[in-house]
PDB file of N, CA and C in Angstrom:
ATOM      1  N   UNK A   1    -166.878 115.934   1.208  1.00  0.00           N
ATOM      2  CA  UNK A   1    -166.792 114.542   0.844  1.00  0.00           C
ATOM      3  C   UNK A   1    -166.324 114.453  -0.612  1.00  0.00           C
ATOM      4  N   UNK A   2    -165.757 113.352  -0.555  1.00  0.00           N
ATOM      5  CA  UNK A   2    -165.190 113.337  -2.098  1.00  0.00           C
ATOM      6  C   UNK A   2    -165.578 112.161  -3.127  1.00  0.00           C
ATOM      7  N   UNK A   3    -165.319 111.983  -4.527  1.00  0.00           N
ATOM      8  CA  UNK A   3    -165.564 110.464  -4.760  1.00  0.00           C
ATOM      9  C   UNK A   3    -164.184 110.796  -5.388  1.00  0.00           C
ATOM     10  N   UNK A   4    -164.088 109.334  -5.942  1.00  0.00           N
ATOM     11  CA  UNK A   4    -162.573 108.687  -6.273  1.00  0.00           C
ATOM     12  C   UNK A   4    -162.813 108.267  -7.960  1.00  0.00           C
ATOM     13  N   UNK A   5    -161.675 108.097  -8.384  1.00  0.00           N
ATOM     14  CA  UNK A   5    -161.646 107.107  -9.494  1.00  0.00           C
ATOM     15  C   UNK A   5    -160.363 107.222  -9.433  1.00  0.00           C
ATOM     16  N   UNK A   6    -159.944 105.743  -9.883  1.00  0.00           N
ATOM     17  CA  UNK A   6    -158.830 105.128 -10.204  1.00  0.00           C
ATOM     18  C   UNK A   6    -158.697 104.546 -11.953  1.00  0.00           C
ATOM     19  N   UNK A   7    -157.261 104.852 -12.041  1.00  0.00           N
ATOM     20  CA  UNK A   7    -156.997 104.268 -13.051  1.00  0.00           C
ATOM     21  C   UNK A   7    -155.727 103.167 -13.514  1.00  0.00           C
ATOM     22  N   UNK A   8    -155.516 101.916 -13.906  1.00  0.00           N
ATOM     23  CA  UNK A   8    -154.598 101.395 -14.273  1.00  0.00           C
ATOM     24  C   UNK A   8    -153.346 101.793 -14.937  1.00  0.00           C
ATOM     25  N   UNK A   9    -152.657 101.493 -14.334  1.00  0.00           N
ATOM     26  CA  UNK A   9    -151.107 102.440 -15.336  1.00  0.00           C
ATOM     27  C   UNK A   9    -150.355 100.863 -15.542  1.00  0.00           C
ATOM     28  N   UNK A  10    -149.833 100.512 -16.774  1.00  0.00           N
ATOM     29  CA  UNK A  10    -148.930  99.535 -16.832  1.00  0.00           C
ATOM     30  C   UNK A  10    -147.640  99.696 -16.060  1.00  0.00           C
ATOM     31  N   UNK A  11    -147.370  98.779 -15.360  1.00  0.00           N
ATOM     32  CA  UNK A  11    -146.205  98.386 -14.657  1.00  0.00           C
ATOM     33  C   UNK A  11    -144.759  98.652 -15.012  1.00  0.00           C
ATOM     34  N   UNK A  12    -144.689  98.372 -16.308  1.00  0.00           N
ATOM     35  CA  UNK A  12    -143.506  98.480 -16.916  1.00  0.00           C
ATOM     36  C   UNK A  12    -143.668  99.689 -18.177  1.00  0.00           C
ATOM     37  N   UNK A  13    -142.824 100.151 -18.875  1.00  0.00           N
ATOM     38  CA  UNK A  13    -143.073 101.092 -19.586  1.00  0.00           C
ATOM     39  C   UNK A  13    -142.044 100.848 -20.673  1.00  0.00           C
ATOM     40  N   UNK A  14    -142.292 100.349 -21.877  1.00  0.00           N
ATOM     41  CA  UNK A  14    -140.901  99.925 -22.453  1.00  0.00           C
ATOM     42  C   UNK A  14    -140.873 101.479 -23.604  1.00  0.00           C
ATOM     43  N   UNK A  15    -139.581 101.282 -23.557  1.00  0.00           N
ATOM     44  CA  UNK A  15    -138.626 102.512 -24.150  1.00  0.00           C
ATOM     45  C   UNK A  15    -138.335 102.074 -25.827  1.00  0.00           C
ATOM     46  N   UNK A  16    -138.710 103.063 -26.715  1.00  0.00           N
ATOM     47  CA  UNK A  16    -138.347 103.107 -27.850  1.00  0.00           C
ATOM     48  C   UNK A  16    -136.669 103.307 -27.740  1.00  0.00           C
ATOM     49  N   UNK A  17    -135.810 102.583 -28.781  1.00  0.00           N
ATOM     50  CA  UNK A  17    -134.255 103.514 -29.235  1.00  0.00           C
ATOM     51  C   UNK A  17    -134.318 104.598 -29.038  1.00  0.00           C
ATOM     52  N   UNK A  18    -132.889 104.742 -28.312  1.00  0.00           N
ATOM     53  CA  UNK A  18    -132.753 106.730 -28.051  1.00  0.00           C
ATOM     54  C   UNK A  18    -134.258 107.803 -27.727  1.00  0.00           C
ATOM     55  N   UNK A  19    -134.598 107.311 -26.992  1.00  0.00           N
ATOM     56  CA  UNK A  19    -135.506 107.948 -26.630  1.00  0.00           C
ATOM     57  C   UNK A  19    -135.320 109.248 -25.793  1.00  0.00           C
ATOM     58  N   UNK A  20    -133.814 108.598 -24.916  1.00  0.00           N
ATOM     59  CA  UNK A  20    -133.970 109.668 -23.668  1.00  0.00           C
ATOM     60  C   UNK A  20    -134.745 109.113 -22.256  1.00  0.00           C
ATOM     61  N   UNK A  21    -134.369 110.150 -21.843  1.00  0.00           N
ATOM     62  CA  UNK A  21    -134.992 109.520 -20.644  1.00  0.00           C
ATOM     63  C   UNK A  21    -136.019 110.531 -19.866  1.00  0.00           C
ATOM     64  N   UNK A  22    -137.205 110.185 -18.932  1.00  0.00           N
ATOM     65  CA  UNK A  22    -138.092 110.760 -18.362  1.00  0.00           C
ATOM     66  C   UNK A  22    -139.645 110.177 -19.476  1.00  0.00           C
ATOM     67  N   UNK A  23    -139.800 109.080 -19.487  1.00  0.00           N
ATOM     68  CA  UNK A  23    -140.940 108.968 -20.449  1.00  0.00           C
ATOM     69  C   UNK A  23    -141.768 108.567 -19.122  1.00  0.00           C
ATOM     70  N   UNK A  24    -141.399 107.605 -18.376  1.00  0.00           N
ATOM     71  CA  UNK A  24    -142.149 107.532 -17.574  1.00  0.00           C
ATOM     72  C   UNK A  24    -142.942 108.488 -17.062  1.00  0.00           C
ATOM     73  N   UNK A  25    -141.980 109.466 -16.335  1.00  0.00           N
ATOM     74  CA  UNK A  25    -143.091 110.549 -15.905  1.00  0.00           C
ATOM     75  C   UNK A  25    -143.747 112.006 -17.328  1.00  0.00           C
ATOM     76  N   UNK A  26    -143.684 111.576 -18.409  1.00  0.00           N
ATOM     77  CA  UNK A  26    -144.301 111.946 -19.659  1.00  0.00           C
ATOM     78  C   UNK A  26    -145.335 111.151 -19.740  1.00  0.00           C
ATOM     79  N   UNK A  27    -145.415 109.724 -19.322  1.00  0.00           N
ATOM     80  CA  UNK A  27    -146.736 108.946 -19.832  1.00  0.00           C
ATOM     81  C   UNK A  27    -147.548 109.432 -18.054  1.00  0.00           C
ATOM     82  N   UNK A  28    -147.111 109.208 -17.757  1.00  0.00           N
ATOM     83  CA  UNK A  28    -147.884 109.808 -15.926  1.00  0.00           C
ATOM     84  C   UNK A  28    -148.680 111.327 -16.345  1.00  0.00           C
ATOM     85  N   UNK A  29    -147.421 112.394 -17.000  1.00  0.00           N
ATOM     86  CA  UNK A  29    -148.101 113.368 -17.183  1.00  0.00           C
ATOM     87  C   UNK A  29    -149.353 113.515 -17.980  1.00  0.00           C
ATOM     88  N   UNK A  30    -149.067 112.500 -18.731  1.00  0.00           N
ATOM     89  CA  UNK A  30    -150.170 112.520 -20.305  1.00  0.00           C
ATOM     90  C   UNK A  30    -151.803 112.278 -19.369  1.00  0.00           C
ATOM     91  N   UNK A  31    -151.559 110.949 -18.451  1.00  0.00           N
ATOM     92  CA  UNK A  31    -152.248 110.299 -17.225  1.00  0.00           C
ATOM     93  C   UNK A  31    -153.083 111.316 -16.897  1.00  0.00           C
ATOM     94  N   UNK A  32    -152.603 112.262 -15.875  1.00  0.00           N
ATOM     95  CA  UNK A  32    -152.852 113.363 -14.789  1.00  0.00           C
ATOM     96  C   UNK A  32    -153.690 114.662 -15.838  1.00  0.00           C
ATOM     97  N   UNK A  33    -152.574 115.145 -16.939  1.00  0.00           N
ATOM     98  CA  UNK A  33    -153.655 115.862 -17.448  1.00  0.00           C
ATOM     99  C   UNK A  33    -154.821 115.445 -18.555  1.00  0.00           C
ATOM    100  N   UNK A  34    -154.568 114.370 -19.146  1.00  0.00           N
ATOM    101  CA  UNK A  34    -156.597 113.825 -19.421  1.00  0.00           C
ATOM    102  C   UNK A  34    -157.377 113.866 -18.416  1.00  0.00           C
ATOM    103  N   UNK A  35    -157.334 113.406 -17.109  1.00  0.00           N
ATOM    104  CA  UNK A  35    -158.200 113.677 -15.907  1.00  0.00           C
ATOM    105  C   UNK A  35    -158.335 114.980 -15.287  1.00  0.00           C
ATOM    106  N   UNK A  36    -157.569 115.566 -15.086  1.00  0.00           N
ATOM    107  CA  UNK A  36    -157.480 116.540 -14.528  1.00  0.00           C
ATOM    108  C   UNK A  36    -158.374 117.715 -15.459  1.00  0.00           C
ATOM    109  N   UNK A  37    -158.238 117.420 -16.672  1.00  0.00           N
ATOM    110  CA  UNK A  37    -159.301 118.339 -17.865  1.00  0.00           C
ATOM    111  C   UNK A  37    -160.571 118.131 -18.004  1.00  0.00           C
ATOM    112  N   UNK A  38    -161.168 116.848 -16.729  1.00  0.00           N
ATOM    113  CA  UNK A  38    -162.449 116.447 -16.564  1.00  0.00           C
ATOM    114  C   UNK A  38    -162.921 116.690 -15.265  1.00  0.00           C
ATOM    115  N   UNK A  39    -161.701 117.413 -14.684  1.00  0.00           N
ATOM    116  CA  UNK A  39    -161.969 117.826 -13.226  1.00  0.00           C
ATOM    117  C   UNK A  39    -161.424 117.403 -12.048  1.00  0.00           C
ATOM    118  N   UNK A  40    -160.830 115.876 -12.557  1.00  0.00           N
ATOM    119  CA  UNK A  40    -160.277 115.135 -11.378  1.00  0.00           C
ATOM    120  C   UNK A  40    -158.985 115.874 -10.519  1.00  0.00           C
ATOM    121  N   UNK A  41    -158.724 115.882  -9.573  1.00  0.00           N
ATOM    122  CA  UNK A  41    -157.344 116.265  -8.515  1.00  0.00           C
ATOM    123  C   UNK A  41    -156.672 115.033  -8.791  1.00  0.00           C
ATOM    124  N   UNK A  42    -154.940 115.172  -8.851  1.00  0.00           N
ATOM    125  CA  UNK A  42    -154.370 113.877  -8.374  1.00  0.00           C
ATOM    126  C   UNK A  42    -154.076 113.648  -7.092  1.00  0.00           C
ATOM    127  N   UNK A  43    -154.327 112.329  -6.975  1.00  0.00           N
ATOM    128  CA  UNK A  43    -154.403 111.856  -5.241  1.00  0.00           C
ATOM    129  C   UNK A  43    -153.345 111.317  -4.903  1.00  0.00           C
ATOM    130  N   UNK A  44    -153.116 110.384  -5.738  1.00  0.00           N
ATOM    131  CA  UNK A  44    -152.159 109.122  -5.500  1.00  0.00           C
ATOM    132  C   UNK A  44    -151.441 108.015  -6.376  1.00  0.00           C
ATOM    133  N   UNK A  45    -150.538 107.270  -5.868  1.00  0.00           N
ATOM    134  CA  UNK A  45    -150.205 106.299  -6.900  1.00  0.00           C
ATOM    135  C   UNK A  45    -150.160 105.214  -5.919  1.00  0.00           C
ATOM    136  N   UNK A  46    -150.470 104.081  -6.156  1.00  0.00           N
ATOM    137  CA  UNK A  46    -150.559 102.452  -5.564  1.00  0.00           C
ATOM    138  C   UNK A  46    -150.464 101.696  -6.078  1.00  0.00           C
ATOM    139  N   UNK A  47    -149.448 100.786  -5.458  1.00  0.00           N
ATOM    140  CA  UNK A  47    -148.955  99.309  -5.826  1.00  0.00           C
ATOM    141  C   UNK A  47    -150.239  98.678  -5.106  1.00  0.00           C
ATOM    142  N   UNK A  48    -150.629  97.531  -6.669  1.00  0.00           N
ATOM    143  CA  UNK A  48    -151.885  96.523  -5.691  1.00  0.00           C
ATOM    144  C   UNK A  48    -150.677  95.196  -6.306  1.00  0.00           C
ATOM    145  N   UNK A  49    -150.664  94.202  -5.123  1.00  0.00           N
ATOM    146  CA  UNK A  49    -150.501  92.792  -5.831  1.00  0.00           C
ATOM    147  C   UNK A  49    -151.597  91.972  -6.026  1.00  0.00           C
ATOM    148  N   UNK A  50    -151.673  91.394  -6.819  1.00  0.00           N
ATOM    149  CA  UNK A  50    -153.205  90.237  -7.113  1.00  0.00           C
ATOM    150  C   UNK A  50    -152.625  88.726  -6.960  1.00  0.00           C
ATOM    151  N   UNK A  51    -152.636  87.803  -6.385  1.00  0.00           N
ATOM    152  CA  UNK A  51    -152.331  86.770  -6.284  1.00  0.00           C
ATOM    153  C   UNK A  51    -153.514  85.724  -7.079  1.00  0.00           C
ATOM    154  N   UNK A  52    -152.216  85.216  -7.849  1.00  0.00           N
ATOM    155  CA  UNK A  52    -153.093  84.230  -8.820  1.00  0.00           C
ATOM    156  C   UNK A  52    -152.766  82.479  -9.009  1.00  0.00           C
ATOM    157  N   UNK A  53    -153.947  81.947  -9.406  1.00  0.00           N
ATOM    158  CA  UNK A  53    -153.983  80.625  -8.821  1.00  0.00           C
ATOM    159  C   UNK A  53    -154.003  80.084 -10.477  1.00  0.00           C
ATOM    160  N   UNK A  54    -152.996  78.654 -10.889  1.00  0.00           N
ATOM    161  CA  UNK A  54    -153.025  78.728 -12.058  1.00  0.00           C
ATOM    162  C   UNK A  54    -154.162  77.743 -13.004  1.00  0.00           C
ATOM    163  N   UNK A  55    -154.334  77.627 -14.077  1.00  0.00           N
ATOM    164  CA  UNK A  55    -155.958  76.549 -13.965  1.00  0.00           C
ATOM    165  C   UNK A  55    -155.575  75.837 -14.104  1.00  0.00           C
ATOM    166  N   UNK A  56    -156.648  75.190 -14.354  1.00  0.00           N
ATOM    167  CA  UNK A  56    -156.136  73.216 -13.856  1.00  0.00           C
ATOM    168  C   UNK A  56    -155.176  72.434 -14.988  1.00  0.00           C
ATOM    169  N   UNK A  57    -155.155  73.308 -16.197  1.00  0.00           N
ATOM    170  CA  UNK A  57    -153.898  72.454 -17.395  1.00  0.00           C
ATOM    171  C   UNK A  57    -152.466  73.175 -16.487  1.00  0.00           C
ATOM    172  N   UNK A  58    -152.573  74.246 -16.033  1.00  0.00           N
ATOM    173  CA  UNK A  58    -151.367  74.900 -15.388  1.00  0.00           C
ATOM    174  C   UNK A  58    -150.768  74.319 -14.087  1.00  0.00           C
ATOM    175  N   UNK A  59    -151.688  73.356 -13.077  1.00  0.00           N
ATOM    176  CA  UNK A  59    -152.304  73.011 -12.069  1.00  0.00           C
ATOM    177  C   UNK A  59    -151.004  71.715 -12.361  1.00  0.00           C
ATOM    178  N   UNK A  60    -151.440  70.629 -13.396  1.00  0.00           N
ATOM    179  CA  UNK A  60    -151.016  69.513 -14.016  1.00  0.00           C
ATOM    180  C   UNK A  60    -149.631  69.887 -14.726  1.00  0.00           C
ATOM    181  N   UNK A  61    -149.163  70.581 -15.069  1.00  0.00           N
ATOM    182  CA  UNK A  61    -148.191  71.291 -15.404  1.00  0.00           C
ATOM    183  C   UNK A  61    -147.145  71.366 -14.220  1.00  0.00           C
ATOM    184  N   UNK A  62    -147.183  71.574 -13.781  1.00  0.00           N
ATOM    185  CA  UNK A  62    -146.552  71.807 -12.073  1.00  0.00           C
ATOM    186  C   UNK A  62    -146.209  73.334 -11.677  1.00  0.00           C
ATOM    187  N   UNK A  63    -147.497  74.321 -12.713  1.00  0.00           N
ATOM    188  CA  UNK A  63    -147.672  75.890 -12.042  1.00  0.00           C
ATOM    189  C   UNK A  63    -147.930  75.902 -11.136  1.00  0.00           C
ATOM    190  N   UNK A  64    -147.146  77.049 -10.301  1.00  0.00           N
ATOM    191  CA  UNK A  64    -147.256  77.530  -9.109  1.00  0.00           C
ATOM    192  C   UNK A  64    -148.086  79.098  -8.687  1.00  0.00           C
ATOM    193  N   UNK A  65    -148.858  79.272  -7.539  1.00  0.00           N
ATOM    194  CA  UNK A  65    -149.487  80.059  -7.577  1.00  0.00           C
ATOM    195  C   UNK A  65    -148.683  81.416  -7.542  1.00  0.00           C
ATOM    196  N   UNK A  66    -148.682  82.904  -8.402  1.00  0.00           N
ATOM    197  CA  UNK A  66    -148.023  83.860  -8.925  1.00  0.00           C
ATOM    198  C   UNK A  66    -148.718  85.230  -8.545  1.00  0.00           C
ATOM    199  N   UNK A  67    -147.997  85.798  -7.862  1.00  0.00           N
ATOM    200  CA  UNK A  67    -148.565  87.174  -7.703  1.00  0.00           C
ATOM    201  C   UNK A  67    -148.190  88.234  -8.885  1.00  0.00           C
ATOM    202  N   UNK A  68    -149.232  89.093  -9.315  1.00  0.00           N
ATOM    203  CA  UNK A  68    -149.003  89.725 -10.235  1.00  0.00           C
ATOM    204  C   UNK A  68    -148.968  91.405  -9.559  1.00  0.00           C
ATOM    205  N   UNK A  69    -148.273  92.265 -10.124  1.00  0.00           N
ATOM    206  CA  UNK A  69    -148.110  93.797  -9.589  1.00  0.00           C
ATOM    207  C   UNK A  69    -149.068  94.732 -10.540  1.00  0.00           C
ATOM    208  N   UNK A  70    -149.884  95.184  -9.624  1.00  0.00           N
ATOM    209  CA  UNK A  70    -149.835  96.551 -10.697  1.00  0.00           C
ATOM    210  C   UNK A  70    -150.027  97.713  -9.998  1.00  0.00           C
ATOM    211  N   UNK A  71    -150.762  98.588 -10.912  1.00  0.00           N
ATOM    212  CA  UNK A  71    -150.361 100.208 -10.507  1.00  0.00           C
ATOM    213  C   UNK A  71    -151.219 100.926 -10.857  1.00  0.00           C
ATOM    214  N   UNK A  72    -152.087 101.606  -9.696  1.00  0.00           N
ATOM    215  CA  UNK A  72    -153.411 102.340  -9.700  1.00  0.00           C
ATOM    216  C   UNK A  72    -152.834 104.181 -10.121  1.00  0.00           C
ATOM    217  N   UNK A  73    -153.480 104.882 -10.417  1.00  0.00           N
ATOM    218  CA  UNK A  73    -153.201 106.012 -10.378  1.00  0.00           C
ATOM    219  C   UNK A  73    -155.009 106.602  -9.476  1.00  0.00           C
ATOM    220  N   UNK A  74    -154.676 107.128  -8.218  1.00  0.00           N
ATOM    221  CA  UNK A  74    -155.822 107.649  -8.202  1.00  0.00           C
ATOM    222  C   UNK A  74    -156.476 109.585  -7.663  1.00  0.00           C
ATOM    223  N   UNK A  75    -157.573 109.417  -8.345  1.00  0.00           N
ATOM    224  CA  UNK A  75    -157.597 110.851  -8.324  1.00  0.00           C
ATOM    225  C   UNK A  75    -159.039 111.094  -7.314  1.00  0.00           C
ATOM    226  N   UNK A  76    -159.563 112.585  -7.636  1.00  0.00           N
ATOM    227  CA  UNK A  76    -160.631 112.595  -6.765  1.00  0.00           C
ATOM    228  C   UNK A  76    -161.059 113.898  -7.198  1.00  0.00           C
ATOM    229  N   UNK A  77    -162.265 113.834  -6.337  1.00  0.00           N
ATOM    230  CA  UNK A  77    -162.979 115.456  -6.798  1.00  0.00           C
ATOM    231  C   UNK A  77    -164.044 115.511  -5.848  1.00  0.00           C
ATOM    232  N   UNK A  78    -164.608 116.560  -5.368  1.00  0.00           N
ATOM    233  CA  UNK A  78    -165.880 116.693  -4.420  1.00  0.00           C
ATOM    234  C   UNK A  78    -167.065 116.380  -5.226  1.00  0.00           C
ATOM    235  N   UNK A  79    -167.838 115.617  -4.585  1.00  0.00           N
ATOM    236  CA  UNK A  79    -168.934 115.427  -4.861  1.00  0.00           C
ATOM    237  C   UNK A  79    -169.817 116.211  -5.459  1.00  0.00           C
ATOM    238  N   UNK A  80    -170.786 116.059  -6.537  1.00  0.00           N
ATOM    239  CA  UNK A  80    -171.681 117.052  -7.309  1.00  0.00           C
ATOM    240  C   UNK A  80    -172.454 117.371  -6.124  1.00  0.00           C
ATOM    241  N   UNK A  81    -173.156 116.526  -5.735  1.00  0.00           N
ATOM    242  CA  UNK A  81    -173.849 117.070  -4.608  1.00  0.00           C
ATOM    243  C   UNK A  81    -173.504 118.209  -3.501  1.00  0.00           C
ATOM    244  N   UNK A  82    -172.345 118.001  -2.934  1.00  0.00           N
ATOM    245  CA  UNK A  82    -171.649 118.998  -2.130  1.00  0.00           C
ATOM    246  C   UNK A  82    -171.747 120.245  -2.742  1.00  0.00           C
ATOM    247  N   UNK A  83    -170.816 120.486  -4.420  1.00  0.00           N
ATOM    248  CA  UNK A  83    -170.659 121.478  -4.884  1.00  0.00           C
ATOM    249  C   UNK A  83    -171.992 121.935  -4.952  1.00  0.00           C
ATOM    250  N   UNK A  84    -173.026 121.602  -5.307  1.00  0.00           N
ATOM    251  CA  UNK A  84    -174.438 121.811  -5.662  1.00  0.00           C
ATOM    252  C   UNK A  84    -175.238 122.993  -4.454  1.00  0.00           C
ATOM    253  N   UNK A  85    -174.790 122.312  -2.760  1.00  0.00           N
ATOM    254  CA  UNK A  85    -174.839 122.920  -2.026  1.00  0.00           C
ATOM    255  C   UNK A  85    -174.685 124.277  -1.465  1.00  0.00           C
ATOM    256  N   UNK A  86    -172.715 124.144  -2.033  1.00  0.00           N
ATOM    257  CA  UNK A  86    -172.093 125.078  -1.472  1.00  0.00           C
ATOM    258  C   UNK A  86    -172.432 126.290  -2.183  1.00  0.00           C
ATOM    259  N   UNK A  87    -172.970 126.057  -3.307  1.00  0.00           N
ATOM    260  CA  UNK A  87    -173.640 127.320  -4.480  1.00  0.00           C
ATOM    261  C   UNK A  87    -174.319 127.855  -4.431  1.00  0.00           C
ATOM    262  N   UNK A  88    -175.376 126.745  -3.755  1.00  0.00           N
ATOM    263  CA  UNK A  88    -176.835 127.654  -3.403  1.00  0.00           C
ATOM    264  C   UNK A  88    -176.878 128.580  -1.828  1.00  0.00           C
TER     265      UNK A  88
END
């Protein structure tokens, strides 16, 4: 059995001048190994949309309701308990 944690990754990734290219998967990497140095496996990546409703000055305004994107990174690891088991 496993547990999970997820983490937020911004959607967009803006680029310094001349940077080059591949930052994206440089900020992913940066991502994967802080967790991974706490034990986590990488699992996955997921698009969530959140649909949002606007408030009532936005409402009067003539806002319309807006889905927003984002982007989970998620990882995993076996349970302490399990490992605890498999030791003894």
């Amino acid at each position: 059995m496993y547990e999970y944690r997820m983490v937020q990754v911004p959607p967009t990734i803006v680029l310094k001048k001349n940077t080059g290219t591949g930052e994206a998967a440089q900020y992913l990497q940066y991502i994967v190994d802080q967790e991974a140095a706490q034990g986590w496996e990488f699992y996955r990546v997921d698009q969530i949309g959140v649909k949002q409703s606007p408030g009532c000055g936005g409402m009067l305004l003539g806002q319309k309701e807006y889905t927003t994107v984002y982007y989970v990174v998620s990882f995993r690891r076996e349970r302490q308990q399990q490992q605890q088991q498999q030791s003894a």
